[in-house]
PDB file of N, CA and C in Angstrom:
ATOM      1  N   UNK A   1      47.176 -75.002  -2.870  1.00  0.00           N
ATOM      2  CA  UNK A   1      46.681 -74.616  -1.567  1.00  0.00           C
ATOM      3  C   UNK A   1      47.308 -73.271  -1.186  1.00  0.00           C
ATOM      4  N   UNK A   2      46.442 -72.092  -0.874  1.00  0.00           N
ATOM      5  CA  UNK A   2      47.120 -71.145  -0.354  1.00  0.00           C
ATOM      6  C   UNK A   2      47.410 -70.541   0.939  1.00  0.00           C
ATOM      7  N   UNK A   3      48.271 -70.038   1.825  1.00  0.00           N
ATOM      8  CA  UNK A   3      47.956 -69.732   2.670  1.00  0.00           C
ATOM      9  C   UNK A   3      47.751 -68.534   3.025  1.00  0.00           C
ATOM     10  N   UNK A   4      47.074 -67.951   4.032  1.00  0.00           N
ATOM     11  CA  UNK A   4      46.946 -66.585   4.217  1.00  0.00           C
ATOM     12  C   UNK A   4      47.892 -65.871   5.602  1.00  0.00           C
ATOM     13  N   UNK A   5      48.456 -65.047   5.004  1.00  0.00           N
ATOM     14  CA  UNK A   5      49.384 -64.183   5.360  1.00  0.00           C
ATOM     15  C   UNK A   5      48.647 -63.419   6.733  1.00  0.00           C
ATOM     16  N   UNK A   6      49.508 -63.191   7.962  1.00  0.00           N
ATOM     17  CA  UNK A   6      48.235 -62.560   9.165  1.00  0.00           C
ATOM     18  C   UNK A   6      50.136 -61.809   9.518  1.00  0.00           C
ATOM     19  N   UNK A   7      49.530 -60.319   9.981  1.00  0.00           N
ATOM     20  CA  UNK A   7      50.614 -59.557   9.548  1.00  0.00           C
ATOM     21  C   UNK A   7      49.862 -58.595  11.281  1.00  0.00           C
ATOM     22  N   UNK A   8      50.740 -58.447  12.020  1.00  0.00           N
ATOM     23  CA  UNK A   8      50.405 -57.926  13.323  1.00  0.00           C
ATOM     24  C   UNK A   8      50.893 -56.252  13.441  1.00  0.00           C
ATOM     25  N   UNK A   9      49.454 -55.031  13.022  1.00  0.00           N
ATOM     26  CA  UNK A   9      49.179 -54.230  12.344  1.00  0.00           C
ATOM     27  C   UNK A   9      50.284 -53.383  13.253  1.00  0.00           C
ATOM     28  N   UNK A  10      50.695 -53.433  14.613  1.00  0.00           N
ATOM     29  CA  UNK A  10      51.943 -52.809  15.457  1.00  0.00           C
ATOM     30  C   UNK A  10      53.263 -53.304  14.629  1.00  0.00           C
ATOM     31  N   UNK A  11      53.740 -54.324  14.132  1.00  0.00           N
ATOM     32  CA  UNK A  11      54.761 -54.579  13.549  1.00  0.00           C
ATOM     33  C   UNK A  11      54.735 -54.275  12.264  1.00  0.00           C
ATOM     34  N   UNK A  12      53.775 -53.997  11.629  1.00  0.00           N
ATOM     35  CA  UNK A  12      53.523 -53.432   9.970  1.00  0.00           C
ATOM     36  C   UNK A  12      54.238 -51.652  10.679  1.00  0.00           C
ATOM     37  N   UNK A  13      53.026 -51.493  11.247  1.00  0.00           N
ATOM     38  CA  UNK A  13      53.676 -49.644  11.623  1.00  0.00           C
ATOM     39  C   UNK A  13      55.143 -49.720  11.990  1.00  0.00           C
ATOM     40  N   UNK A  14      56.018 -50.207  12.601  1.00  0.00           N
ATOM     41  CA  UNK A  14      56.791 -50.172  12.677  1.00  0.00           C
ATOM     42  C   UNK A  14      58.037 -50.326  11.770  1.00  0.00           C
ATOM     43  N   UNK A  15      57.662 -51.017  10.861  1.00  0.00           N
ATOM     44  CA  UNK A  15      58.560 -51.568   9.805  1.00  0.00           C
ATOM     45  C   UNK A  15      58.235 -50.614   8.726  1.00  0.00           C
ATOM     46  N   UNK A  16      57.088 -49.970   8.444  1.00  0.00           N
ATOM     47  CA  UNK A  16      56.273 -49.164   7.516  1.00  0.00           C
ATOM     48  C   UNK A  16      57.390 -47.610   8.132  1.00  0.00           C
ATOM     49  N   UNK A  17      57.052 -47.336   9.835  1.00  0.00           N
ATOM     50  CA  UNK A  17      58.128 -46.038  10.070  1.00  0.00           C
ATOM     51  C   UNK A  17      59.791 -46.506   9.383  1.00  0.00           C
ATOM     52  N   UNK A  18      59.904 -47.440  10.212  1.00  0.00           N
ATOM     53  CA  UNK A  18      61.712 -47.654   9.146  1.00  0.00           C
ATOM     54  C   UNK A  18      62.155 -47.213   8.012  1.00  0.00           C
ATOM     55  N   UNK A  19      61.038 -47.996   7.264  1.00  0.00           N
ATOM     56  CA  UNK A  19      61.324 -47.631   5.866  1.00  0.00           C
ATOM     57  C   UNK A  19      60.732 -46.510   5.404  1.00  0.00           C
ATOM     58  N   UNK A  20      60.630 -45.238   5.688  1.00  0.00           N
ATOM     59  CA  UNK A  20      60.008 -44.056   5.482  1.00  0.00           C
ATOM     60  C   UNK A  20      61.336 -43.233   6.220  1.00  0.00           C
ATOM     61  N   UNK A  21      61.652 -43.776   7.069  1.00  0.00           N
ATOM     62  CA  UNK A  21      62.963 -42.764   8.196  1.00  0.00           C
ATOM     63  C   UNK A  21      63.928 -43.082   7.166  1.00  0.00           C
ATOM     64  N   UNK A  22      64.365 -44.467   6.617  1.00  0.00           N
ATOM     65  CA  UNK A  22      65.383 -44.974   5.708  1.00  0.00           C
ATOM     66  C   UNK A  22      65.355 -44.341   4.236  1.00  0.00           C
ATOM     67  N   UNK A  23      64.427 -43.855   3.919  1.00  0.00           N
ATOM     68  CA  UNK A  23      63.876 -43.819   2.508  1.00  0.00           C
ATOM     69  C   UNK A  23      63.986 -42.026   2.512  1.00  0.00           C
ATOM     70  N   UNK A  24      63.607 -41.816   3.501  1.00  0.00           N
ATOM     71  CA  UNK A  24      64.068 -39.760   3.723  1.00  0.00           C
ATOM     72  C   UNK A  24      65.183 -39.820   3.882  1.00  0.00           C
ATOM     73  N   UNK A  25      66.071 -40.715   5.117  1.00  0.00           N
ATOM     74  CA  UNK A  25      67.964 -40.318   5.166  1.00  0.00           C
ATOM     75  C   UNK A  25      68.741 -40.504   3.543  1.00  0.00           C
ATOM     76  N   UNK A  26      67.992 -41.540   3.112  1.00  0.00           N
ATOM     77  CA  UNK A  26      68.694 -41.549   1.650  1.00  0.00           C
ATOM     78  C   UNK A  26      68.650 -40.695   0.402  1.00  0.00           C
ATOM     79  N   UNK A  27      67.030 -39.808   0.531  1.00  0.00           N
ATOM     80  CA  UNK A  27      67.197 -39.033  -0.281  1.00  0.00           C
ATOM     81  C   UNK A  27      67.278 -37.292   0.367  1.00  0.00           C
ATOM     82  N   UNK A  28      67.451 -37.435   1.110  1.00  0.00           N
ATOM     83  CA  UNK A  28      68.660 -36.318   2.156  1.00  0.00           C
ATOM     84  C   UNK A  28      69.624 -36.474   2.063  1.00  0.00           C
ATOM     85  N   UNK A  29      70.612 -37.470   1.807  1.00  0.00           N
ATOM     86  CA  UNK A  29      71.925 -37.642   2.040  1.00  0.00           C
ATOM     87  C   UNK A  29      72.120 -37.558   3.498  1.00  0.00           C
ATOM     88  N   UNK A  30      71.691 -38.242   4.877  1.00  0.00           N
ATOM     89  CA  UNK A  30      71.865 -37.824   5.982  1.00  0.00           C
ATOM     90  C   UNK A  30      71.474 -39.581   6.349  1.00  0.00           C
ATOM     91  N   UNK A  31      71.789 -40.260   5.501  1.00  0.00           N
ATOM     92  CA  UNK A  31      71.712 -41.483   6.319  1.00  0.00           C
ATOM     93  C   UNK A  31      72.959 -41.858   7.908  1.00  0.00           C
ATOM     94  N   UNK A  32      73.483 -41.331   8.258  1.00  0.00           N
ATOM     95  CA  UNK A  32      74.541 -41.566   9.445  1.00  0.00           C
ATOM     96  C   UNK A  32      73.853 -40.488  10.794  1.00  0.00           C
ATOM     97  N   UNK A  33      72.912 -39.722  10.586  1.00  0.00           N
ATOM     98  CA  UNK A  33      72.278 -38.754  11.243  1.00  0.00           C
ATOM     99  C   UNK A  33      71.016 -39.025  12.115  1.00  0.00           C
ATOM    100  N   UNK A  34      70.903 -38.512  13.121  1.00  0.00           N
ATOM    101  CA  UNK A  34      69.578 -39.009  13.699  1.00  0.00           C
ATOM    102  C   UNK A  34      68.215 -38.026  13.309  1.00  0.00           C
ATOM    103  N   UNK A  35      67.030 -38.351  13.040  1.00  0.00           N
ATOM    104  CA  UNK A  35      66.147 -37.401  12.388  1.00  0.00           C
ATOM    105  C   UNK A  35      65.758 -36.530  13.510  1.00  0.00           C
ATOM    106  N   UNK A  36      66.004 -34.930  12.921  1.00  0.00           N
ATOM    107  CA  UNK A  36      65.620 -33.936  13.102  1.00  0.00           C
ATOM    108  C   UNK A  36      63.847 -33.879  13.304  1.00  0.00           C
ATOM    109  N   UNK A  37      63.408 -33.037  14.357  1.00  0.00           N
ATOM    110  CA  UNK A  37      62.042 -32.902  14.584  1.00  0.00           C
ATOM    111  C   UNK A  37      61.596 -32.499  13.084  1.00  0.00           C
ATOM    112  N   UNK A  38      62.083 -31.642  12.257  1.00  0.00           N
ATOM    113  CA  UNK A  38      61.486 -32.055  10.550  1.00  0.00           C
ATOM    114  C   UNK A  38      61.444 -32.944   9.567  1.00  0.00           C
ATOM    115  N   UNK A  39      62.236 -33.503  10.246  1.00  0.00           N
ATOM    116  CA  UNK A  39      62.251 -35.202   9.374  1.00  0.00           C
ATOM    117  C   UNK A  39      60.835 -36.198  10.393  1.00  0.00           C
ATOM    118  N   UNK A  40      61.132 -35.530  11.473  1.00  0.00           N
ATOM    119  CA  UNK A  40      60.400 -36.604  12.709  1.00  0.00           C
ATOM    120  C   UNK A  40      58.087 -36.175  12.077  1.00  0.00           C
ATOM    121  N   UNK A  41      58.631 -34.665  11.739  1.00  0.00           N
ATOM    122  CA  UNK A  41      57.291 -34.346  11.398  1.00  0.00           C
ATOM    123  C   UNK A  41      57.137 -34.402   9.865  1.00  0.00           C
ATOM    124  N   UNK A  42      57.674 -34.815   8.886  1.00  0.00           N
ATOM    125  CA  UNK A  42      57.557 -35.284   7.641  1.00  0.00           C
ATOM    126  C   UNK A  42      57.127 -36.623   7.913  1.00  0.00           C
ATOM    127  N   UNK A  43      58.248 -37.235   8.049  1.00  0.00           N
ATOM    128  CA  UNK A  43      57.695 -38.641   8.819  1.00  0.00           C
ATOM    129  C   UNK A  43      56.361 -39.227   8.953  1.00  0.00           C
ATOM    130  N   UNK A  44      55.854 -38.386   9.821  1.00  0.00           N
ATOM    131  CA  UNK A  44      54.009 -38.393  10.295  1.00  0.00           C
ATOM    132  C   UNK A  44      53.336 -37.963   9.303  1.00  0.00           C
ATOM    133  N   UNK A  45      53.563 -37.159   8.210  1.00  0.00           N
ATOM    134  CA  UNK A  45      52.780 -36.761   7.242  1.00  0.00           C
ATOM    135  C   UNK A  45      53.323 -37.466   6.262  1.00  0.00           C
ATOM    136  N   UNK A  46      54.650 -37.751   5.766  1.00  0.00           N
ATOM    137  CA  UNK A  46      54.196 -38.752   4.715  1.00  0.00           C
ATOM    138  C   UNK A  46      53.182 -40.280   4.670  1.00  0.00           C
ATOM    139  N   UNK A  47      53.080 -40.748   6.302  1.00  0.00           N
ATOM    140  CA  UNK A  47      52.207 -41.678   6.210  1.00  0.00           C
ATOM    141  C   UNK A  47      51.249 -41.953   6.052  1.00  0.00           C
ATOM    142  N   UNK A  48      50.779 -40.420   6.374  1.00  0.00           N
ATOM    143  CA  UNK A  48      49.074 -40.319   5.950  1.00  0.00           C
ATOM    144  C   UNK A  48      49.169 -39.942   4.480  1.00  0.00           C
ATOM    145  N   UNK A  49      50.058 -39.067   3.596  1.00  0.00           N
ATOM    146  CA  UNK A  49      50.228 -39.409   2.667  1.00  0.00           C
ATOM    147  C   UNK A  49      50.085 -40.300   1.822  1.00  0.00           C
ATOM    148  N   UNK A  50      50.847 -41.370   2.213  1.00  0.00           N
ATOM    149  CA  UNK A  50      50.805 -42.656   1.185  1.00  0.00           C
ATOM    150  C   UNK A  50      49.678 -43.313   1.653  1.00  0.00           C
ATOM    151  N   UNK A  51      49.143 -43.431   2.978  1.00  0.00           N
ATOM    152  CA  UNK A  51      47.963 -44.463   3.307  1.00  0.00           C
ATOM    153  C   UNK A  51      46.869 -43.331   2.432  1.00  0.00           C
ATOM    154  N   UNK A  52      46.741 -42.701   2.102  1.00  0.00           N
ATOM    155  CA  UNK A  52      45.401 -41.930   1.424  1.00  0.00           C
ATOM    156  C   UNK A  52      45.589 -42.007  -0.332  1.00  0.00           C
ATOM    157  N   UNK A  53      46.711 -42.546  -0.566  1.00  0.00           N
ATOM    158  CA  UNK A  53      47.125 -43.463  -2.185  1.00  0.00           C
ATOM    159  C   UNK A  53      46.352 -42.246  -3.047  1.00  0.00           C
ATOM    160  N   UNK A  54      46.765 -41.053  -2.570  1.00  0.00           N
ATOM    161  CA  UNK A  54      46.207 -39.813  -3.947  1.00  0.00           C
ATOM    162  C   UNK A  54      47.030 -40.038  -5.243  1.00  0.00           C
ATOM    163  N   UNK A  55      47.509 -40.892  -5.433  1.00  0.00           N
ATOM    164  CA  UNK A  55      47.854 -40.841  -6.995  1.00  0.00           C
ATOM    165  C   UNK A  55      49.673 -39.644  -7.209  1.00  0.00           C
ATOM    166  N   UNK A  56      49.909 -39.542  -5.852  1.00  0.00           N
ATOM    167  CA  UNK A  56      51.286 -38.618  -6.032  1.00  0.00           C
ATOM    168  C   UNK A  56      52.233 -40.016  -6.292  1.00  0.00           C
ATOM    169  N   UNK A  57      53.026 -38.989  -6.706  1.00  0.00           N
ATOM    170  CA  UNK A  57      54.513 -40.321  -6.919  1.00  0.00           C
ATOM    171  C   UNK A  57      55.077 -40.059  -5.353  1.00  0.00           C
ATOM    172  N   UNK A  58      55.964 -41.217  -5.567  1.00  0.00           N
ATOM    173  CA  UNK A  58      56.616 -40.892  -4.263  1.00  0.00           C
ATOM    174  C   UNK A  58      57.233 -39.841  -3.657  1.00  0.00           C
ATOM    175  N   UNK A  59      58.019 -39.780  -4.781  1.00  0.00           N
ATOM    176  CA  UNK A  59      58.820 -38.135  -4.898  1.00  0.00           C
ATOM    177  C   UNK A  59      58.047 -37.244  -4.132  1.00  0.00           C
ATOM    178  N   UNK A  60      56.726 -37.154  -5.409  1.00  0.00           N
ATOM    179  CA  UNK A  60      56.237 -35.898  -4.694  1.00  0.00           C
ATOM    180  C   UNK A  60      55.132 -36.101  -2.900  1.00  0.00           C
ATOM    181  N   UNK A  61      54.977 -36.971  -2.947  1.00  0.00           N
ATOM    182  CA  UNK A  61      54.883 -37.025  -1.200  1.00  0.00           C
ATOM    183  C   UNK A  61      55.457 -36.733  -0.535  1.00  0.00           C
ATOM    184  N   UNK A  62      56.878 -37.275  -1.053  1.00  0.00           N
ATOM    185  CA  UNK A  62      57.667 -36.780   0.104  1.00  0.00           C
ATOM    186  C   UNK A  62      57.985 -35.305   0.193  1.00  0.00           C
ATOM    187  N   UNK A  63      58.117 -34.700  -1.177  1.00  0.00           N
ATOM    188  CA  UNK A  63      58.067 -33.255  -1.219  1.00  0.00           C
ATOM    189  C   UNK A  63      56.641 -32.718  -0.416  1.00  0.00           C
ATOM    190  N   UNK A  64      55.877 -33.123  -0.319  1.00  0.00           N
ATOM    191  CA  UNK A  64      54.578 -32.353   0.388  1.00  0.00           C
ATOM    192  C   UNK A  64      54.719 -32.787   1.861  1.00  0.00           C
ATOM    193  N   UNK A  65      55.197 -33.805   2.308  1.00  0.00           N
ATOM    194  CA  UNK A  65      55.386 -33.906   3.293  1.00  0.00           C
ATOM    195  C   UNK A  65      56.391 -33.180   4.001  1.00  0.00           C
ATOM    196  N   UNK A  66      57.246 -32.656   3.920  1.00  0.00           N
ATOM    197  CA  UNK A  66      58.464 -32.055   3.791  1.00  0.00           C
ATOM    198  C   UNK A  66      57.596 -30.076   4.120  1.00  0.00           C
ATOM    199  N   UNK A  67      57.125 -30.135   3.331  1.00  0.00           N
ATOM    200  CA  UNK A  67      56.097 -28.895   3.182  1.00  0.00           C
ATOM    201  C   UNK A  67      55.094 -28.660   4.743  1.00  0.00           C
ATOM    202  N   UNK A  68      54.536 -29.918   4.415  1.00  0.00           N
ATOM    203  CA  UNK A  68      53.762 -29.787   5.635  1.00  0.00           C
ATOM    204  C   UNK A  68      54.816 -29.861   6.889  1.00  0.00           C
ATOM    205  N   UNK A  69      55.682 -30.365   7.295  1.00  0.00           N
ATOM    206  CA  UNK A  69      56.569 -30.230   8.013  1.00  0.00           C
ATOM    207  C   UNK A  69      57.234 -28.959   8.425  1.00  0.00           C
ATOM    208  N   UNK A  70      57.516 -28.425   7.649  1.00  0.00           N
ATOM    209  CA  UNK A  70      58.019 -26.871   7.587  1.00  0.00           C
ATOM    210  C   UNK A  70      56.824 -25.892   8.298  1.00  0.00           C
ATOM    211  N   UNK A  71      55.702 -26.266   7.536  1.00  0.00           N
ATOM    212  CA  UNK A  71      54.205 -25.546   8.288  1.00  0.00           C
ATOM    213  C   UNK A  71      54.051 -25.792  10.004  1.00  0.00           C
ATOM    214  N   UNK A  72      54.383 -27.052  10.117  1.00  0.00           N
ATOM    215  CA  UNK A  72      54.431 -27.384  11.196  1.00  0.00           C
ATOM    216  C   UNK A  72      55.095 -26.889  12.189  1.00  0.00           C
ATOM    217  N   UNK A  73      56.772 -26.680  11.492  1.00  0.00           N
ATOM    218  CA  UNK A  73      57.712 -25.769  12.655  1.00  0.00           C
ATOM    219  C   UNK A  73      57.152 -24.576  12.648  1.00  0.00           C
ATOM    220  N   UNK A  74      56.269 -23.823  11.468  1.00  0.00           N
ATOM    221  CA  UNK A  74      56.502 -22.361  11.566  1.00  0.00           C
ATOM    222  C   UNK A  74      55.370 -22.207  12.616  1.00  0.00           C
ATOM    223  N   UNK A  75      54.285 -23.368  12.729  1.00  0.00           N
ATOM    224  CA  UNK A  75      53.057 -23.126  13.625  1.00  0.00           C
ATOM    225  C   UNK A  75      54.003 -22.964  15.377  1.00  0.00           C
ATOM    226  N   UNK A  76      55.026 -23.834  15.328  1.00  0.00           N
ATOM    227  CA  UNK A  76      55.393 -23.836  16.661  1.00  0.00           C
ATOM    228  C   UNK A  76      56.028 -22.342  17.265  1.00  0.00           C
ATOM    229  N   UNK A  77      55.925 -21.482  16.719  1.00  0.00           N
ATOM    230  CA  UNK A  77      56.839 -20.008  16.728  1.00  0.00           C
ATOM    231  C   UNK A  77      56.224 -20.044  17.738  1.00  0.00           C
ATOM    232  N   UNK A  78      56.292 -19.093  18.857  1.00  0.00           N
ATOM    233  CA  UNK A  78      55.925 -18.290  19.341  1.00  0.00           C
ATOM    234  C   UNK A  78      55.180 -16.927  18.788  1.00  0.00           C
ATOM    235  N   UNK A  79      53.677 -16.602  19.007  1.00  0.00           N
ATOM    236  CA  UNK A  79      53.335 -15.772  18.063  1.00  0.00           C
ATOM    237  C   UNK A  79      54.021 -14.210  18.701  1.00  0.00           C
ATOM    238  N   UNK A  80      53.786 -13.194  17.625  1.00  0.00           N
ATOM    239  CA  UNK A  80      54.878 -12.329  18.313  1.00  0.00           C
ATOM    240  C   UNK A  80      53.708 -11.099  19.032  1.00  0.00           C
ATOM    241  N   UNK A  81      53.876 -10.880  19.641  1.00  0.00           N
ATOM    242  CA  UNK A  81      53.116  -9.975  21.041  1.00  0.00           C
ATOM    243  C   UNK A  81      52.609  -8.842  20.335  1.00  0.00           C
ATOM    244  N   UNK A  82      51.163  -8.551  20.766  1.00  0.00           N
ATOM    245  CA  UNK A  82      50.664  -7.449  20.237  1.00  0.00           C
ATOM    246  C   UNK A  82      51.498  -6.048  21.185  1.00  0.00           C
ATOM    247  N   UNK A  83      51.353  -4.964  20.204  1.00  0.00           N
ATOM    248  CA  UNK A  83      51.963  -3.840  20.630  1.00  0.00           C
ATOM    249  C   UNK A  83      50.692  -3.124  21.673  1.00  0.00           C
ATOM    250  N   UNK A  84      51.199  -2.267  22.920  1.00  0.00           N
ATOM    251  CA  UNK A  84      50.626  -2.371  23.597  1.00  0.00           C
ATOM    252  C   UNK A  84      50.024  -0.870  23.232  1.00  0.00           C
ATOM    253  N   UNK A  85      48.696  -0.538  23.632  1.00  0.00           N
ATOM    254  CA  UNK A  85      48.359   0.819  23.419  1.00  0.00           C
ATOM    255  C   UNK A  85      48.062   1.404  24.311  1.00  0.00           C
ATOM    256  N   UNK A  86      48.018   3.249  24.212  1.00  0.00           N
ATOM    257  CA  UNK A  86      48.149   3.708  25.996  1.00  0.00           C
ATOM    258  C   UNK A  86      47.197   4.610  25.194  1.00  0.00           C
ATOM    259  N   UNK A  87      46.082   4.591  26.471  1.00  0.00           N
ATOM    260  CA  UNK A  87      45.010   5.336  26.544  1.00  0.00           C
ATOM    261  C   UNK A  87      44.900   7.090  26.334  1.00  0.00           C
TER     262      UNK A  87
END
């Protein structure tokens, strides 16, 4: 007889972020640290990462995620001011 497993999709995400925050502090070496807005935005992109199962290893997800993260801070710059021209 089997039974079927019913898994409450807010407590999957949650346990799914843990182990993604746990799984970056360890291969950072920064497990005692609280995550940095680039860890916080790797984070968000490795999940769509792995939920889209492209065939990367883990490794390299997390390396692209990490990537996209970086893209992410550089989008937040402030862009730098056009120079002004005089008539």
């Amino acid at each position: 007889m089997s039974e079927t497993l019913h898994i409450d999709a807010t407590h999957l995400e949650q346990v799914l972020d843990r182990f993604i925050y746990n799984l970056g502090c360890e291969l950072t070496g920064r497990a005692e640290q609280q995550p940095t807005l680039r860890d916080r935005f790797a984070m968000a992109a490795l999940q769509g990462l792995l939920a889209a199962n492209n065939g990367r290893t883990l490794q390299g997800s997390i390396s692209v995620a990490y990537e996209i993260a970086d893209a992410m801070l550089e989008a937040r710059k402030p862009a730098e001011p056009k120079p002004e021209t005089t008539p």
